[in-house]
C-alpha atoms as a PDB file:
ATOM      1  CA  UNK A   1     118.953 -64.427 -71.789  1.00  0.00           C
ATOM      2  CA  UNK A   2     116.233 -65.974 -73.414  1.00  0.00           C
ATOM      3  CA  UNK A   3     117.395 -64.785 -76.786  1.00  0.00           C
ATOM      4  CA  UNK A   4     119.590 -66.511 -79.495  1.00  0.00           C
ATOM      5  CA  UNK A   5     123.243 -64.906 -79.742  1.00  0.00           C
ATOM      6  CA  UNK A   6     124.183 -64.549 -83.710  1.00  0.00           C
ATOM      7  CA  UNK A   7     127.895 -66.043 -84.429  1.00  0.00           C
ATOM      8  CA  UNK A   8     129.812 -65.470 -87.334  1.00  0.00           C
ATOM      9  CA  UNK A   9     132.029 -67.498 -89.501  1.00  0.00           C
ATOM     10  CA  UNK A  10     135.984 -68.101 -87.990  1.00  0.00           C
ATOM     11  CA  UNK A  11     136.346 -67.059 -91.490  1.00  0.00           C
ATOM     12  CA  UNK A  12     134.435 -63.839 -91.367  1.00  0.00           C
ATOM     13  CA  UNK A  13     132.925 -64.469 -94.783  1.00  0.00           C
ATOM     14  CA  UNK A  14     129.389 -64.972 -93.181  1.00  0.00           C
ATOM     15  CA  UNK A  15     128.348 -68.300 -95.314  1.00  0.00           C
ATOM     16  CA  UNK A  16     129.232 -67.013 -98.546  1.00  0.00           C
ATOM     17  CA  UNK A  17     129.418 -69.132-101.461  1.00  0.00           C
ATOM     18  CA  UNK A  18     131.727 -69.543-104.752  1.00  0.00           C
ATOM     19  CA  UNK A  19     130.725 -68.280-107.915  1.00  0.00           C
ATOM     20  CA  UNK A  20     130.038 -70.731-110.296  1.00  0.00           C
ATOM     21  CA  UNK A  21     132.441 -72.661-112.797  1.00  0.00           C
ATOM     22  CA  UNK A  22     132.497 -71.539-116.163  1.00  0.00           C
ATOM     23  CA  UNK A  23     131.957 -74.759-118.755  1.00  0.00           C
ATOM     24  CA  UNK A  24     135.214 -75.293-120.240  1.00  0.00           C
ATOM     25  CA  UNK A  25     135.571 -75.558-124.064  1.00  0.00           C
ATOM     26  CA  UNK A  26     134.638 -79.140-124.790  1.00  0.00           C
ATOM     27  CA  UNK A  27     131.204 -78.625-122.531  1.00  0.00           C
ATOM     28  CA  UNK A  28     130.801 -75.171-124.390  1.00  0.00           C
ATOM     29  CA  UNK A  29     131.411 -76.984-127.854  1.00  0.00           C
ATOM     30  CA  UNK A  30     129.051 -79.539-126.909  1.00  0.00           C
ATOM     31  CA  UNK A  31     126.136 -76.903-125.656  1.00  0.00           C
ATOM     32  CA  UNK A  32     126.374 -75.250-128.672  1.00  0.00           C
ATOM     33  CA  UNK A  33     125.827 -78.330-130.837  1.00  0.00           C
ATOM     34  CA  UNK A  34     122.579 -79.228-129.731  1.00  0.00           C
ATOM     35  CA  UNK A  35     121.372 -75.456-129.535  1.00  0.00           C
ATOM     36  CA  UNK A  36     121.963 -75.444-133.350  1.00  0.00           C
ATOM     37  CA  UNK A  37     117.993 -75.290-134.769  1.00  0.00           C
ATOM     38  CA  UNK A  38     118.660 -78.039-136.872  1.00  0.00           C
ATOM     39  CA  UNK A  39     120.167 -80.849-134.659  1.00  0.00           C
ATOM     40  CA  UNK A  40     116.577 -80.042-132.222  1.00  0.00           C
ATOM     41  CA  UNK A  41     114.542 -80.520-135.104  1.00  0.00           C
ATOM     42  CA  UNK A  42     116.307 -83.897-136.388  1.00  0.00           C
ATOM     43  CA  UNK A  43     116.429 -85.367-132.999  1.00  0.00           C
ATOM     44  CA  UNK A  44     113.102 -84.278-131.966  1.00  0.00           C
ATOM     45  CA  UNK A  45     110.295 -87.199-132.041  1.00  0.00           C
ATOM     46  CA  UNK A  46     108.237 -86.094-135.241  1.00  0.00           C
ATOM     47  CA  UNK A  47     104.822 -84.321-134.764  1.00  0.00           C
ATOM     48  CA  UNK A  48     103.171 -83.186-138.120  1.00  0.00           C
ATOM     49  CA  UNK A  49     104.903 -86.282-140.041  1.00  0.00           C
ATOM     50  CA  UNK A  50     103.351 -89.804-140.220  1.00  0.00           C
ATOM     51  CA  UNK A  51     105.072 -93.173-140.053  1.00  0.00           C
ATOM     52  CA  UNK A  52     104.555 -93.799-143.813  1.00  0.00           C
ATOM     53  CA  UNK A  53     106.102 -90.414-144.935  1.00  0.00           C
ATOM     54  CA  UNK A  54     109.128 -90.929-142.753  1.00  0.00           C
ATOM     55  CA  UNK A  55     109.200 -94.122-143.956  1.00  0.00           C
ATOM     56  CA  UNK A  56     109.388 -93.471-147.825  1.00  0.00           C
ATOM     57  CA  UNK A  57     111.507 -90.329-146.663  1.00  0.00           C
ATOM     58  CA  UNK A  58     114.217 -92.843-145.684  1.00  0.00           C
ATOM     59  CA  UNK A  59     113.840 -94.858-148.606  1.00  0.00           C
ATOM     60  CA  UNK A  60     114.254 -92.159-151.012  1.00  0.00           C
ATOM     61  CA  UNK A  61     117.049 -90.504-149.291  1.00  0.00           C
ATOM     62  CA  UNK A  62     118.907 -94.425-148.812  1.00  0.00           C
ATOM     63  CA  UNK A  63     118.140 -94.944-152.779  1.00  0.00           C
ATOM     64  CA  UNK A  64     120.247 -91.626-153.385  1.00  0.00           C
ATOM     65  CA  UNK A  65     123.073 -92.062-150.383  1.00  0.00           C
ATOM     66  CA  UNK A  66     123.477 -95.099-152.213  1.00  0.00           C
ATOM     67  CA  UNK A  67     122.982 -93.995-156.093  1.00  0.00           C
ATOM     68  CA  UNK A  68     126.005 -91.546-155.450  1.00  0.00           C
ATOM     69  CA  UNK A  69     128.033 -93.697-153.333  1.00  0.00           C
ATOM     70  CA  UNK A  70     128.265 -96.527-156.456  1.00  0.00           C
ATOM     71  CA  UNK A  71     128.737 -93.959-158.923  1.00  0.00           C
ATOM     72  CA  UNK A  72     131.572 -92.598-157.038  1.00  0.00           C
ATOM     73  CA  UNK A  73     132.875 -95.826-156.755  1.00  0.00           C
ATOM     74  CA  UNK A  74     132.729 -96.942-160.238  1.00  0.00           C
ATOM     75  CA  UNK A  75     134.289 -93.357-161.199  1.00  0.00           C
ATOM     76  CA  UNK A  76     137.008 -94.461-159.598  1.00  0.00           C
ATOM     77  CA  UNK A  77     137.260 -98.269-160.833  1.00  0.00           C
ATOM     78  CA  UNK A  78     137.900 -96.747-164.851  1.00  0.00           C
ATOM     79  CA  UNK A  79     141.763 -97.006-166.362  1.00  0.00           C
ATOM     80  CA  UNK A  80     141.037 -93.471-166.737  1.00  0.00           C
ATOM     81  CA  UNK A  81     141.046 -92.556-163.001  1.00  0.00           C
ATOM     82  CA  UNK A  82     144.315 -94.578-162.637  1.00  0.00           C
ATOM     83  CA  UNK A  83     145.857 -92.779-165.240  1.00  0.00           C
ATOM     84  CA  UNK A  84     145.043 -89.649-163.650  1.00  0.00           C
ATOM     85  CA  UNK A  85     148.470 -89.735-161.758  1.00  0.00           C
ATOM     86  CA  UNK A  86     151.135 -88.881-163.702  1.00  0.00           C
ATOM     87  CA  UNK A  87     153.074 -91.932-161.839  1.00  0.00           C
ATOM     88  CA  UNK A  88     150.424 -94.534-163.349  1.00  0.00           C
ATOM     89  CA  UNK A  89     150.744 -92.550-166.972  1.00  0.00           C
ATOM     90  CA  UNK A  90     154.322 -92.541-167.153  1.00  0.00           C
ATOM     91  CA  UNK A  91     155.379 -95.781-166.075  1.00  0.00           C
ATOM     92  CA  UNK A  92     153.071 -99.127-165.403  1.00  0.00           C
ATOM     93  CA  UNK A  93     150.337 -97.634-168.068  1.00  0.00           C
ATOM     94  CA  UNK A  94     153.061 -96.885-171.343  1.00  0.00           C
ATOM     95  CA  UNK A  95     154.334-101.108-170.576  1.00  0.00           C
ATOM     96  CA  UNK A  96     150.954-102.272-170.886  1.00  0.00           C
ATOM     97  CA  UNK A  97     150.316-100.269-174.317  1.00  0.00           C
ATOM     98  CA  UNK A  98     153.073-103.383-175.797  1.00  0.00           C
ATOM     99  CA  UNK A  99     151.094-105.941-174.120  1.00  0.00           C
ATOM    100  CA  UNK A 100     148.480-108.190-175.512  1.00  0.00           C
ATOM    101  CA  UNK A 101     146.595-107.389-172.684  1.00  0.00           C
ATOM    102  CA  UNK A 102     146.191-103.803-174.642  1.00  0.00           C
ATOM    103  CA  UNK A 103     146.339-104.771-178.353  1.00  0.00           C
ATOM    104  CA  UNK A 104     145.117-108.277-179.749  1.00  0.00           C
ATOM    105  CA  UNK A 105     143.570-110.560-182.553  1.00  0.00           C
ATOM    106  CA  UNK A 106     140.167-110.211-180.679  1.00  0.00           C
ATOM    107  CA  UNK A 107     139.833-106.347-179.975  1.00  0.00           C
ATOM    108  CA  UNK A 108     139.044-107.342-176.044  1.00  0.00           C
ATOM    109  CA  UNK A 109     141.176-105.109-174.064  1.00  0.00           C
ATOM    110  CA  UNK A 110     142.329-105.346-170.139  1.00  0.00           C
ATOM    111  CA  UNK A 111     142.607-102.060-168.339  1.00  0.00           C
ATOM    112  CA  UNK A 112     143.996-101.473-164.675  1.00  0.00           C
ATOM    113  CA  UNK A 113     140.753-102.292-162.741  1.00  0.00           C
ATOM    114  CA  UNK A 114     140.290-105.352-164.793  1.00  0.00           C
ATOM    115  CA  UNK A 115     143.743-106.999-163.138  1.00  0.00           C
ATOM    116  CA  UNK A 116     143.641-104.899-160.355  1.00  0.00           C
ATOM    117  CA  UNK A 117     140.841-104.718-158.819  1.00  0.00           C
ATOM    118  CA  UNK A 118     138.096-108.026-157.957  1.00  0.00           C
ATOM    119  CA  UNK A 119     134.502-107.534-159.308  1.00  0.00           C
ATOM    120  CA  UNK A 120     132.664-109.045-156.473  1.00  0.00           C
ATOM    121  CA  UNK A 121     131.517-106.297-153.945  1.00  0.00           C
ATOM    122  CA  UNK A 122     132.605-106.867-151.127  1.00  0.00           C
ATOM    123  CA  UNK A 123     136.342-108.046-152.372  1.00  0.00           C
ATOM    124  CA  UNK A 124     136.295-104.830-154.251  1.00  0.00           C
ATOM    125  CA  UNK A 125     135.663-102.425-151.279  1.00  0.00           C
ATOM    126  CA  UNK A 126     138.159-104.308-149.073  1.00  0.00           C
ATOM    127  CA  UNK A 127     140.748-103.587-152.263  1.00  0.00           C
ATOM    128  CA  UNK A 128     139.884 -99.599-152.616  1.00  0.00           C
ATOM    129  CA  UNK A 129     140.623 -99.310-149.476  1.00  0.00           C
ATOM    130  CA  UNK A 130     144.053-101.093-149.603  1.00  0.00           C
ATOM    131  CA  UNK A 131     144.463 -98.646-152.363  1.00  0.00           C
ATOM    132  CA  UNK A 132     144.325 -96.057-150.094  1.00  0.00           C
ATOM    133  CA  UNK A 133     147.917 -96.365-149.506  1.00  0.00           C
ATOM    134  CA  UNK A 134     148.744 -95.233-153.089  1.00  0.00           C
ATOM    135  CA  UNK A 135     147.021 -91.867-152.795  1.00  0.00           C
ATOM    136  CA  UNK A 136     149.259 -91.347-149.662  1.00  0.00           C
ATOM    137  CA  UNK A 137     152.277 -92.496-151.837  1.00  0.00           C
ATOM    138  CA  UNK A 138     151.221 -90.342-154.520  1.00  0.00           C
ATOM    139  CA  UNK A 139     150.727 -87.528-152.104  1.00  0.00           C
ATOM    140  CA  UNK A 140     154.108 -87.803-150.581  1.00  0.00           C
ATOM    141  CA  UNK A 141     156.030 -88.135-153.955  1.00  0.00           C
ATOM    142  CA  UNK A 142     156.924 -91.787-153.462  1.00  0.00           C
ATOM    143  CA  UNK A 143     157.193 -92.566-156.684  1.00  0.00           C
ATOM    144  CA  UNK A 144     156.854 -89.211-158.366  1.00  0.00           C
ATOM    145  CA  UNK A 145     160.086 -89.711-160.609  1.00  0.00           C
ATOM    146  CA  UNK A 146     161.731 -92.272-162.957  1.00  0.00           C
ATOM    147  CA  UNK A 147     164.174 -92.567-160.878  1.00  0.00           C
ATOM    148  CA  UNK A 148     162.444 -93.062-157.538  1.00  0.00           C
ATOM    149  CA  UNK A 149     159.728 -95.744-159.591  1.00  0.00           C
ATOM    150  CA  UNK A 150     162.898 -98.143-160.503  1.00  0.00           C
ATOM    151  CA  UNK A 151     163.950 -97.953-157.146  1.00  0.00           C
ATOM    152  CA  UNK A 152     161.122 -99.767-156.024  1.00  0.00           C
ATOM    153  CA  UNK A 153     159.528-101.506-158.529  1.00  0.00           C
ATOM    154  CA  UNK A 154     161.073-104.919-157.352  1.00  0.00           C
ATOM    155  CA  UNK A 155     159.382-104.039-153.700  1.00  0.00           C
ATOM    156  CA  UNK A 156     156.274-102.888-156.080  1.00  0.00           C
ATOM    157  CA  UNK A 157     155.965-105.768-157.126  1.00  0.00           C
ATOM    158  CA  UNK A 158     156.521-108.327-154.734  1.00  0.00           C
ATOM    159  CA  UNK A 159     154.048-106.449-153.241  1.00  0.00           C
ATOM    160  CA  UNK A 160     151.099-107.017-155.768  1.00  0.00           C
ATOM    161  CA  UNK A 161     152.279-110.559-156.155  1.00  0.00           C
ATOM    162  CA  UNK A 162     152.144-111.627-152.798  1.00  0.00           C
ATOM    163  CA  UNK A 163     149.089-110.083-152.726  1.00  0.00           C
ATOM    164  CA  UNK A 164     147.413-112.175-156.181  1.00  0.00           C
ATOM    165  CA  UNK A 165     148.762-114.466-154.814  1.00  0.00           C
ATOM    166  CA  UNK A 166     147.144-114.886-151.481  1.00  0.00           C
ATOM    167  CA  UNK A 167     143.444-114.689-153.103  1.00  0.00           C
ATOM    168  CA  UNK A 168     144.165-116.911-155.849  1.00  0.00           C
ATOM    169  CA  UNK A 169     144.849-114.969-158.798  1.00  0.00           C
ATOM    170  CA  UNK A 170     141.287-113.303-158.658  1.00  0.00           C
ATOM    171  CA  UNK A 171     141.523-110.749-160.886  1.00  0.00           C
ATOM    172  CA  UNK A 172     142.768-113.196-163.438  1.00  0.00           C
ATOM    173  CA  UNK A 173     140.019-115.017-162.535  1.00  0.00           C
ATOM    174  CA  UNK A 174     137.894-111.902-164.058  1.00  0.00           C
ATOM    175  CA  UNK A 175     138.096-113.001-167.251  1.00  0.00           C
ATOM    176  CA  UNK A 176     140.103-116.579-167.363  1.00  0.00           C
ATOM    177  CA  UNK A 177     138.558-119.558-166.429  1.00  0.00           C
ATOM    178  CA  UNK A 178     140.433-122.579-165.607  1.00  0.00           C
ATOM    179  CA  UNK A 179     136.780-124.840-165.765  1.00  0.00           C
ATOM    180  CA  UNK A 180     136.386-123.402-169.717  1.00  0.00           C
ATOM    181  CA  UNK A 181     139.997-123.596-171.411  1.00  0.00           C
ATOM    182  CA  UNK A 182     140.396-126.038-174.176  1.00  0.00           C
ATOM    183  CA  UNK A 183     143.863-127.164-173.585  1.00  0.00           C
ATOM    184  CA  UNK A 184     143.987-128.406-177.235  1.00  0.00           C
ATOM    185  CA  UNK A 185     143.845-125.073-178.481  1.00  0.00           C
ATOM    186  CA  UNK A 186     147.159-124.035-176.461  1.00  0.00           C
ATOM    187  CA  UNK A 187     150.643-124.648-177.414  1.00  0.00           C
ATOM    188  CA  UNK A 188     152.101-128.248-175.921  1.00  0.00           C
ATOM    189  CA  UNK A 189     154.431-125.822-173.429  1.00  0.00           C
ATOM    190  CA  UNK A 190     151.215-123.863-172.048  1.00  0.00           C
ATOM    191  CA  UNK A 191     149.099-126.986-172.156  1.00  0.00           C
ATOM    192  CA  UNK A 192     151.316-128.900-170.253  1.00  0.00           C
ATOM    193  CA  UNK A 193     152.005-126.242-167.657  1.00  0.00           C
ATOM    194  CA  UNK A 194     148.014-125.404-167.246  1.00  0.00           C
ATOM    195  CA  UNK A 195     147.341-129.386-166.420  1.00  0.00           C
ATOM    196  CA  UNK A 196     150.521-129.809-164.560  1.00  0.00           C
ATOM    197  CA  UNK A 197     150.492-127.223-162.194  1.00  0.00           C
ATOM    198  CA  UNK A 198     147.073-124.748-162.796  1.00  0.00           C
ATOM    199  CA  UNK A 199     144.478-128.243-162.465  1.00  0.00           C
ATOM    200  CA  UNK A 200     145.453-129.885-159.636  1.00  0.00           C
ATOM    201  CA  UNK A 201     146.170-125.965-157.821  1.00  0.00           C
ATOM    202  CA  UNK A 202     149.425-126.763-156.982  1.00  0.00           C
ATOM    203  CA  UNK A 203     150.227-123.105-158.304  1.00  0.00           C
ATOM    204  CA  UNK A 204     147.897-119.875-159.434  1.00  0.00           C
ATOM    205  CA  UNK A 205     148.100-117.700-162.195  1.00  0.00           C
ATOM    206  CA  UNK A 206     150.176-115.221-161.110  1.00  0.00           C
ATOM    207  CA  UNK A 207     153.377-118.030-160.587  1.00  0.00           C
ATOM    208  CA  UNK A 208     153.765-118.375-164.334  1.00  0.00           C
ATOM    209  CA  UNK A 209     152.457-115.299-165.674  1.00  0.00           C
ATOM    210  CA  UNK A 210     154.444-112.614-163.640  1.00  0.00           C
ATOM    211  CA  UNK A 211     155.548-110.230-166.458  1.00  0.00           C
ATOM    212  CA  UNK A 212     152.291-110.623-168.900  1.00  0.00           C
ATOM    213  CA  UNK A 213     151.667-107.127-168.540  1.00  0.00           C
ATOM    214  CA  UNK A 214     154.283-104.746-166.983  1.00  0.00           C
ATOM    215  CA  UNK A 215     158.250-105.022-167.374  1.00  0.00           C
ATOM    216  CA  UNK A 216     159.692-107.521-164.559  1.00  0.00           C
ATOM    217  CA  UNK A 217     162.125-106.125-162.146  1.00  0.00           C
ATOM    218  CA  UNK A 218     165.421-107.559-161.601  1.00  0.00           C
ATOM    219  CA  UNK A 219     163.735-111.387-160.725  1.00  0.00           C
ATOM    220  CA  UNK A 220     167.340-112.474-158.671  1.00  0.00           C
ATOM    221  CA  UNK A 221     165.942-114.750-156.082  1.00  0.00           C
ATOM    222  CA  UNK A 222     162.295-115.203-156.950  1.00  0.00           C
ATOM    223  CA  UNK A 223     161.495-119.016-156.889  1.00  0.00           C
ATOM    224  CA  UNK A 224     161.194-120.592-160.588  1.00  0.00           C
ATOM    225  CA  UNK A 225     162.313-117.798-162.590  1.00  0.00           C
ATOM    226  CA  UNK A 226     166.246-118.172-162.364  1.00  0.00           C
END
């Protein structure tokens, strides 16, 4: 026969084929993303723009990304944003009222950023976000009590001391200057200490000068105040 016989598939299902897969979610989440009008127009190369205006554009919009940003960030380095929490009110806040820190001869007053918190840049950002671990402990009712604020204030403490400590007393450093204190002026004690032990570096601020503006815990065990 000079013709071609036809065969079928051993499978019957003459050649057909699978229907295809349907995208799963991800793949759908992602298609629909960069349908969105928007997302094609800010990825798209520009065509009725020039260089210059997307340029300045960027500029303008960097000046006010950036003029919110510091605002928002100095809004939150005031003693009135710490104070905000009822657990910054009620405790640390009401000791500092009796210090000299809050009330002196000279009318210059410390607040809670001023110890707290370094004024370069940089130092500061890295310490806001340390900070970050208060709003979770003021989210979670760490301290949200009397009671529970006691309980750890020695651990509070240690805490912030270790932590002056480590850069130096910096935020003393704010406003005190080793380099421009006239030892003559000071009482023989202070005077003595400050050369003895502030001079040469052999300790930092924060050593001596533990309890200058909150109540100290019970200090059983700390090294030099026995």
């Amino acid at each position: 026969m000079s013709g071609t016989a036809k065969t079928s598939s051993p499978m019957g299902g003459g050649g057909a084929t699978a229907p295809p897969r349907r995208p799963g979610p991800i793949r759908r989440l992602w298609n629909w993303f960069w349908s969105l009008r928007l997302v094609r127009v800010a990825t798209s190369p520009a065509t009725s723009f020039s260089l210059a205006f997307l340029t300045l554009g960027g500029f303008i919009a960097g000046v006010v990304f950036w003029g919110g940003f510091n605002t928002a960030l100095e809004a939150t380095n005031r003693t009135e944003f710490c104070i905000g929490c009822h657990e910054m009110r009620s405790n640390v806040f009401e000791e500092l009222q009796g210090t000299i820190h809050f009330t002196n001869r000279s009318g210059v007053r410390a607040g809670c950023p001023d110890c707290h918190v370094p004024h370069e840049w940089t130092r500061k950002i890295a310490r806001k976000m340390q900070a970050s671990k208060e709003v979770w402990g003021h989210i979670f009712g760490s301290i949200d009590t009397r009671d529970k604020f006691l309980d750890l204030r020695r651990h509070l403490a240690e805490s912030e001391w270790a932590r002056m400590k480590a850069n130096d007393s910096l935020e003393c450093r704010n406003c005190h200057s080793a380099v421009s204190m006239d030892v003559s002026k000071q009482n023989p004690r202070a005077a003595s200490a400050h050369e003895r032990f502030l001079f040469t570096g052999e300790r930092t601020c924060i050593d001596c000068h533990k309890g200058i503006a909150h109540r100290l815990p019970d200090m059983t065990g700390v090294p030099g105040w026995q």
